[in-house]
N, C-alpha and C. Protein backbone atom coordinates (compact mmCIF):
# COMPACT_ATOMS: atom_id res chain seq x y z
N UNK A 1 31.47 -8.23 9.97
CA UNK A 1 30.28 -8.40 9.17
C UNK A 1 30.52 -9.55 8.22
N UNK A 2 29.78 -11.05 8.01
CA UNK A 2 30.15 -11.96 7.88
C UNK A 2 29.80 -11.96 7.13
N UNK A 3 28.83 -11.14 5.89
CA UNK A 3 28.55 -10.87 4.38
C UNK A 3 28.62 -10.12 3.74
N UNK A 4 30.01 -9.16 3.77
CA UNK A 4 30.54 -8.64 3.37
C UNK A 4 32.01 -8.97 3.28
N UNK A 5 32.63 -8.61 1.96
CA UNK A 5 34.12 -8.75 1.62
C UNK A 5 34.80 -7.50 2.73
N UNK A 6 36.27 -7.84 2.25
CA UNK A 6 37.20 -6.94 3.46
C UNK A 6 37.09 -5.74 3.47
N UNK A 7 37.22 -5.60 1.98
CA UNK A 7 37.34 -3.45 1.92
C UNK A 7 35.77 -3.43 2.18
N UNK A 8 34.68 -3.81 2.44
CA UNK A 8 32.96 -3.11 2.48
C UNK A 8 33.34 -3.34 4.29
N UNK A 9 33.98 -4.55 4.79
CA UNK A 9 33.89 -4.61 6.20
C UNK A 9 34.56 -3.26 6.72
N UNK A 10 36.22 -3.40 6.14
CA UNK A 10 36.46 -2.45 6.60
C UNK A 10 36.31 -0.91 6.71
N UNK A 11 35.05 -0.25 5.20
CA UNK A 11 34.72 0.81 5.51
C UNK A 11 33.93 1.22 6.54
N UNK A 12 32.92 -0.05 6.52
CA UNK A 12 31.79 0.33 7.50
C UNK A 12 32.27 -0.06 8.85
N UNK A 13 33.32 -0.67 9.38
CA UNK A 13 34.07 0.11 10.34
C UNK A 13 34.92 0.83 10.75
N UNK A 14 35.06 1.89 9.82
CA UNK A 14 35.63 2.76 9.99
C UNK A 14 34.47 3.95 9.76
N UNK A 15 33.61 4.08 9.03
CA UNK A 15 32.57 5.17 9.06
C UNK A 15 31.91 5.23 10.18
N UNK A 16 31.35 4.02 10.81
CA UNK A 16 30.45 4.00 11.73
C UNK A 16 30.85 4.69 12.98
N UNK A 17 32.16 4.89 12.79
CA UNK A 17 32.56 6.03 14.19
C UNK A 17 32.23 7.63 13.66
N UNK A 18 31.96 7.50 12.84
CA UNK A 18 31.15 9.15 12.15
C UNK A 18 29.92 9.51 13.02
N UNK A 19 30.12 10.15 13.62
CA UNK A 19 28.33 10.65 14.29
C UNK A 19 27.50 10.70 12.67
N UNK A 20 25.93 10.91 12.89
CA UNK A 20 25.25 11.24 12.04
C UNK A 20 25.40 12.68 12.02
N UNK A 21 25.45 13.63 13.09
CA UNK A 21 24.71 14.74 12.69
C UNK A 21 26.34 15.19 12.11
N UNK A 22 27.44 14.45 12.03
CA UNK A 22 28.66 15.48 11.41
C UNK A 22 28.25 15.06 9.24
N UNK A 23 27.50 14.52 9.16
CA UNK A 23 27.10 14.30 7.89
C UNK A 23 26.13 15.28 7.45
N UNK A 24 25.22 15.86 7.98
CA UNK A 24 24.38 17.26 7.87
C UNK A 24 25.46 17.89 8.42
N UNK A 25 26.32 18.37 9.50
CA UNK A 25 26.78 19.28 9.56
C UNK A 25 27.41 19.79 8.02
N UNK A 26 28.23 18.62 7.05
CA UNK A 26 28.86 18.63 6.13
C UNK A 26 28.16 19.26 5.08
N UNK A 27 26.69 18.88 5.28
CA UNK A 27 25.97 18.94 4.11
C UNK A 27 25.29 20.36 4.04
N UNK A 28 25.13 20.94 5.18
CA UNK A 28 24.86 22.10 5.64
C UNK A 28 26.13 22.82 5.24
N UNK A 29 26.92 22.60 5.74
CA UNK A 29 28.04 23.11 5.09
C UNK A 29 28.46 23.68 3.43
N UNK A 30 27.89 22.97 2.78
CA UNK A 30 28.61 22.63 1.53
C UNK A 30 26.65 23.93 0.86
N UNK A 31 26.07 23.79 1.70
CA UNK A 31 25.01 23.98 1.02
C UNK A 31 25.27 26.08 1.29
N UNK A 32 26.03 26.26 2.52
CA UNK A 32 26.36 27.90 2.31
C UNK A 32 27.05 28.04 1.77
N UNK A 33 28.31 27.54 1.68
CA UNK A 33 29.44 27.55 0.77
C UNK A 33 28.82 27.81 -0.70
N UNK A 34 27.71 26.97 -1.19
CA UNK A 34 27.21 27.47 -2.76
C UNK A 34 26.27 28.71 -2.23
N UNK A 35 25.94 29.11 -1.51
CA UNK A 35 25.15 30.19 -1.46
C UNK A 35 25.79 31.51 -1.47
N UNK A 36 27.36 31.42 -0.53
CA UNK A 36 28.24 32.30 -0.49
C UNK A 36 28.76 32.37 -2.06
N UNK A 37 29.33 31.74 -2.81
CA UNK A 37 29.34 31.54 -4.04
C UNK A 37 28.92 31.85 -5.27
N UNK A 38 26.79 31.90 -5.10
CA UNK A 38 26.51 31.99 -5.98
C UNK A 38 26.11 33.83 -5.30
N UNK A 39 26.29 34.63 -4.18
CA UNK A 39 26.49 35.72 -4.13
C UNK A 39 27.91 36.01 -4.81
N UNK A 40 28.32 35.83 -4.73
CA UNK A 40 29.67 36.38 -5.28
C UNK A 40 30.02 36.45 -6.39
N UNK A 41 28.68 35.46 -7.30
CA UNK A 41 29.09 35.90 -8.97
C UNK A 41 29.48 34.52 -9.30
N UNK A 42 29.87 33.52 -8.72
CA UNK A 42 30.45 32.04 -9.06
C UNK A 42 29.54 31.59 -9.43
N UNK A 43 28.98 31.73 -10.40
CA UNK A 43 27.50 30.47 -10.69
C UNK A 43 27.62 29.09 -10.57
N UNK A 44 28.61 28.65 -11.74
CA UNK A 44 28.92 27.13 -11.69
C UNK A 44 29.74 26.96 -11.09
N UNK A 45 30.90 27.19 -9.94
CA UNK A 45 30.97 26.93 -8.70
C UNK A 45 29.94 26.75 -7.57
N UNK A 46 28.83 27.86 -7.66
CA UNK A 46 28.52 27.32 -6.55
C UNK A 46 27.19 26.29 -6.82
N UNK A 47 26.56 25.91 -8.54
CA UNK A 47 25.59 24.94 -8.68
C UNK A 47 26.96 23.47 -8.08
N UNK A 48 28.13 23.37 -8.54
CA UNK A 48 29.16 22.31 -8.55
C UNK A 48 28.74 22.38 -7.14
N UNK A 49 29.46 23.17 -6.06
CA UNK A 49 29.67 22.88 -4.54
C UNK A 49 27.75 22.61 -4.13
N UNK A 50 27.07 23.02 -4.94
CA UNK A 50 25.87 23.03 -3.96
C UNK A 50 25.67 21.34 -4.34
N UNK A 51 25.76 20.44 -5.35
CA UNK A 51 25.21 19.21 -6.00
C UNK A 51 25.75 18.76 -4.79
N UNK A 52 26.81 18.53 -3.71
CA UNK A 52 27.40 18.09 -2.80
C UNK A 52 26.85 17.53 -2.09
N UNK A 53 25.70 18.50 -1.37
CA UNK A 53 24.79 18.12 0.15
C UNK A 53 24.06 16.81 -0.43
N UNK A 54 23.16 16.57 -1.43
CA UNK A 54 22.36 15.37 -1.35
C UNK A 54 23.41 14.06 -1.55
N UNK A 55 24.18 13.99 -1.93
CA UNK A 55 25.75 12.85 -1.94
C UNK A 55 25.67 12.91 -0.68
N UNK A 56 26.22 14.15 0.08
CA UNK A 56 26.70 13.69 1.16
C UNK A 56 25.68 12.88 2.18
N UNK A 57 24.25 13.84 1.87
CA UNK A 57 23.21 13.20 3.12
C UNK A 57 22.95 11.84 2.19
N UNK A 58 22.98 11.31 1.31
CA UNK A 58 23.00 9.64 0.97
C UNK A 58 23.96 8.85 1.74
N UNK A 59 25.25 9.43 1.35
CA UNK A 59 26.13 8.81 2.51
C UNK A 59 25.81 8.59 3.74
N UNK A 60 25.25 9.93 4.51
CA UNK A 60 24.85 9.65 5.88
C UNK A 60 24.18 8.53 6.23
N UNK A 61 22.79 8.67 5.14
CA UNK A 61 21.80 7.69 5.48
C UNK A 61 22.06 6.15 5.09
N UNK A 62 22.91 5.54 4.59
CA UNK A 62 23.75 4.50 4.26
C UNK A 62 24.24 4.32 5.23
N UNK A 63 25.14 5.26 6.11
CA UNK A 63 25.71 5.17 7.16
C UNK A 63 24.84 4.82 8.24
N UNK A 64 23.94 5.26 8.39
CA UNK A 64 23.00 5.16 9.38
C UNK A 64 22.27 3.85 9.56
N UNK A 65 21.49 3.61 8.49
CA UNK A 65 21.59 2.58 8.33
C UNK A 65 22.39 0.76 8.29
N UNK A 66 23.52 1.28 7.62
CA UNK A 66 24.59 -0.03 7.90
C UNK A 66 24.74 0.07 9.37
N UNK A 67 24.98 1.33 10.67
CA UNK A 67 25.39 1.15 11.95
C UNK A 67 23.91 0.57 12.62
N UNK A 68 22.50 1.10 11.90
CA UNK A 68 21.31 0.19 12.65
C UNK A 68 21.01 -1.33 12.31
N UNK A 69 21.81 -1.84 11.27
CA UNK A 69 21.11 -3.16 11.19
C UNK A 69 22.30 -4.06 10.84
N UNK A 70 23.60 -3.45 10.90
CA UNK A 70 24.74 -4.55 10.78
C UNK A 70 24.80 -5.01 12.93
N UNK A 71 25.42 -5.88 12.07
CA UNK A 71 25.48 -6.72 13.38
C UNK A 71 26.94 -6.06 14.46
N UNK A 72 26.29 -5.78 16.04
CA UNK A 72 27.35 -5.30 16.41
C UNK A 72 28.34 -6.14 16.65
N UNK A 73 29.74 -5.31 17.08
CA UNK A 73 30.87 -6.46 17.40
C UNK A 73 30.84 -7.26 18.66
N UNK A 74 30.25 -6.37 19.75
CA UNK A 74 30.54 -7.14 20.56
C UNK A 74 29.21 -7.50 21.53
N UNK A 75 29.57 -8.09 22.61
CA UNK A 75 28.56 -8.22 23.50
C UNK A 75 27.87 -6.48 24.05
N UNK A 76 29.65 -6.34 24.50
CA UNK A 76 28.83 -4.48 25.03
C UNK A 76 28.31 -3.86 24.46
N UNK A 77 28.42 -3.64 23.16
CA UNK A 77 28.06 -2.89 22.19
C UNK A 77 26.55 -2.76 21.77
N UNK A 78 26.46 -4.44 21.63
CA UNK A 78 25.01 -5.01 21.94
C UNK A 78 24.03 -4.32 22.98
N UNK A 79 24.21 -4.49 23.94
CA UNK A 79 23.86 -4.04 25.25
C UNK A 79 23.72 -2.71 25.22
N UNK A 80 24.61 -2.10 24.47
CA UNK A 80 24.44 -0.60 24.86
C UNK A 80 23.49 -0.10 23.90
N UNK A 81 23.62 -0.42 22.89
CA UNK A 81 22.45 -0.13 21.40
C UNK A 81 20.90 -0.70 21.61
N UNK A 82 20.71 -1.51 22.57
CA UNK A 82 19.91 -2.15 23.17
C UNK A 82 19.16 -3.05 22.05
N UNK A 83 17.75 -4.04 22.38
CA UNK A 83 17.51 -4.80 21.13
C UNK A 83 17.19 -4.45 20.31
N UNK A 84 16.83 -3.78 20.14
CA UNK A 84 16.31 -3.20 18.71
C UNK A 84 17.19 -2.78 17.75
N UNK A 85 18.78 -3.09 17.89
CA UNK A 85 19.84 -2.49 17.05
C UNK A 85 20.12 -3.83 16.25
N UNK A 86 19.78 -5.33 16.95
CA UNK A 86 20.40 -6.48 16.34
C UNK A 86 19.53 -7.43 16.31
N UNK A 87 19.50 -8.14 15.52
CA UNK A 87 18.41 -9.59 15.44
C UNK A 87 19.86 -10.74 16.47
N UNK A 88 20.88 -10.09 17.10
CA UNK A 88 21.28 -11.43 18.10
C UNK A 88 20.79 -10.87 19.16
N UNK A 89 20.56 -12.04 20.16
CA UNK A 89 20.26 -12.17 21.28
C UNK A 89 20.38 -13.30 22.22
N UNK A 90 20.79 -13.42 23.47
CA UNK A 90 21.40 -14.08 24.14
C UNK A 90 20.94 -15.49 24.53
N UNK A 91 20.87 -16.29 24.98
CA UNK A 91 20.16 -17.61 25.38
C UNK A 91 19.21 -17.33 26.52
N UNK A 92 19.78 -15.94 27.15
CA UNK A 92 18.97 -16.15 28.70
C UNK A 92 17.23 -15.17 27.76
N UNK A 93 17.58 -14.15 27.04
CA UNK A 93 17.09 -13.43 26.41
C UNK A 93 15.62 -14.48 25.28
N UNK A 94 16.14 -15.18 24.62
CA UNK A 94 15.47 -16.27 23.71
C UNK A 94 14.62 -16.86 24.73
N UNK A 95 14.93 -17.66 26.07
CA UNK A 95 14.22 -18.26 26.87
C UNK A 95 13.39 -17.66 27.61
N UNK A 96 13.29 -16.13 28.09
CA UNK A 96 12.68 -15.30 28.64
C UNK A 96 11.62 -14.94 27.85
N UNK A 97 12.04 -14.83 26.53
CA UNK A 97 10.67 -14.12 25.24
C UNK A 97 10.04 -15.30 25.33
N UNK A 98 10.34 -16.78 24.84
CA UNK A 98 9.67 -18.10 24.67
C UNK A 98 9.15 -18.48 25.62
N UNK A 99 9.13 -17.99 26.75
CA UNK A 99 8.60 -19.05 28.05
C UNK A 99 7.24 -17.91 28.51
N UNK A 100 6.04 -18.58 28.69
CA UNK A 100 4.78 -18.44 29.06
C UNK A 100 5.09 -17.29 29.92
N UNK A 101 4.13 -16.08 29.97
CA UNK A 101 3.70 -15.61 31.35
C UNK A 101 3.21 -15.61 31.91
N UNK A 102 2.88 -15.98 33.25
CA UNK A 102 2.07 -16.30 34.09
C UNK A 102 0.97 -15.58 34.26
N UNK A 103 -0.29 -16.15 34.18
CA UNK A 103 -1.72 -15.29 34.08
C UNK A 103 -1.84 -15.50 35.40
N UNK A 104 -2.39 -13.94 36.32
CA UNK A 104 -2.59 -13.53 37.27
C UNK A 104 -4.96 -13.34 37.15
């Protein structure tokens, strides 16, 4: 990512191997955990563990985001996310959109 410094490059490749749904799983998570909690008599334990889920689903959606509109690494990657994941696109790709279609 060519506008970003090292440690922002290197988080967001290293997060982007995070599925999304393990970020709700987390957040789901954290959200019984205060429920189990605030049964049990823990009040401010479980308001503390419950503040968790909306952090975490921000993270997600940051995440989600930086993996839809950063630029992929490679050609395959490209290809597999198909166009709509990257503003690059290939020469054969540019000349195919730009060139007339033939009226039938």
């Amino acid at each position: 990512m060519k506008n970003e410094d090292v440690v922002t490059t290197n988080v967001e490749l290293r997060t982007r191997r995070i599925p999304s749904i393990g970020f709700l799983g987390v957040a789901i998570g954290c959200m019984a955990a205060s429920a189990l909690l605030m049964v049990t008599g823990r009040k401010n334990w479980a308001n503390f563990v419950g503040q968790w889920a909306p952090t975490i689903l921000i993270l997600g959606t940051y995440n989600k985001i930086a993996k839809t509109f950063s630029a992929p690494i490679d050609e395959h990657e490209r290809v597999r996310h198909g166009d709509h994941a990257s503003l690059l696109k290939s020469p054969e790709e540019l000349t195919r959109q730009m060139s007339p279609r033939p009226v039938s």
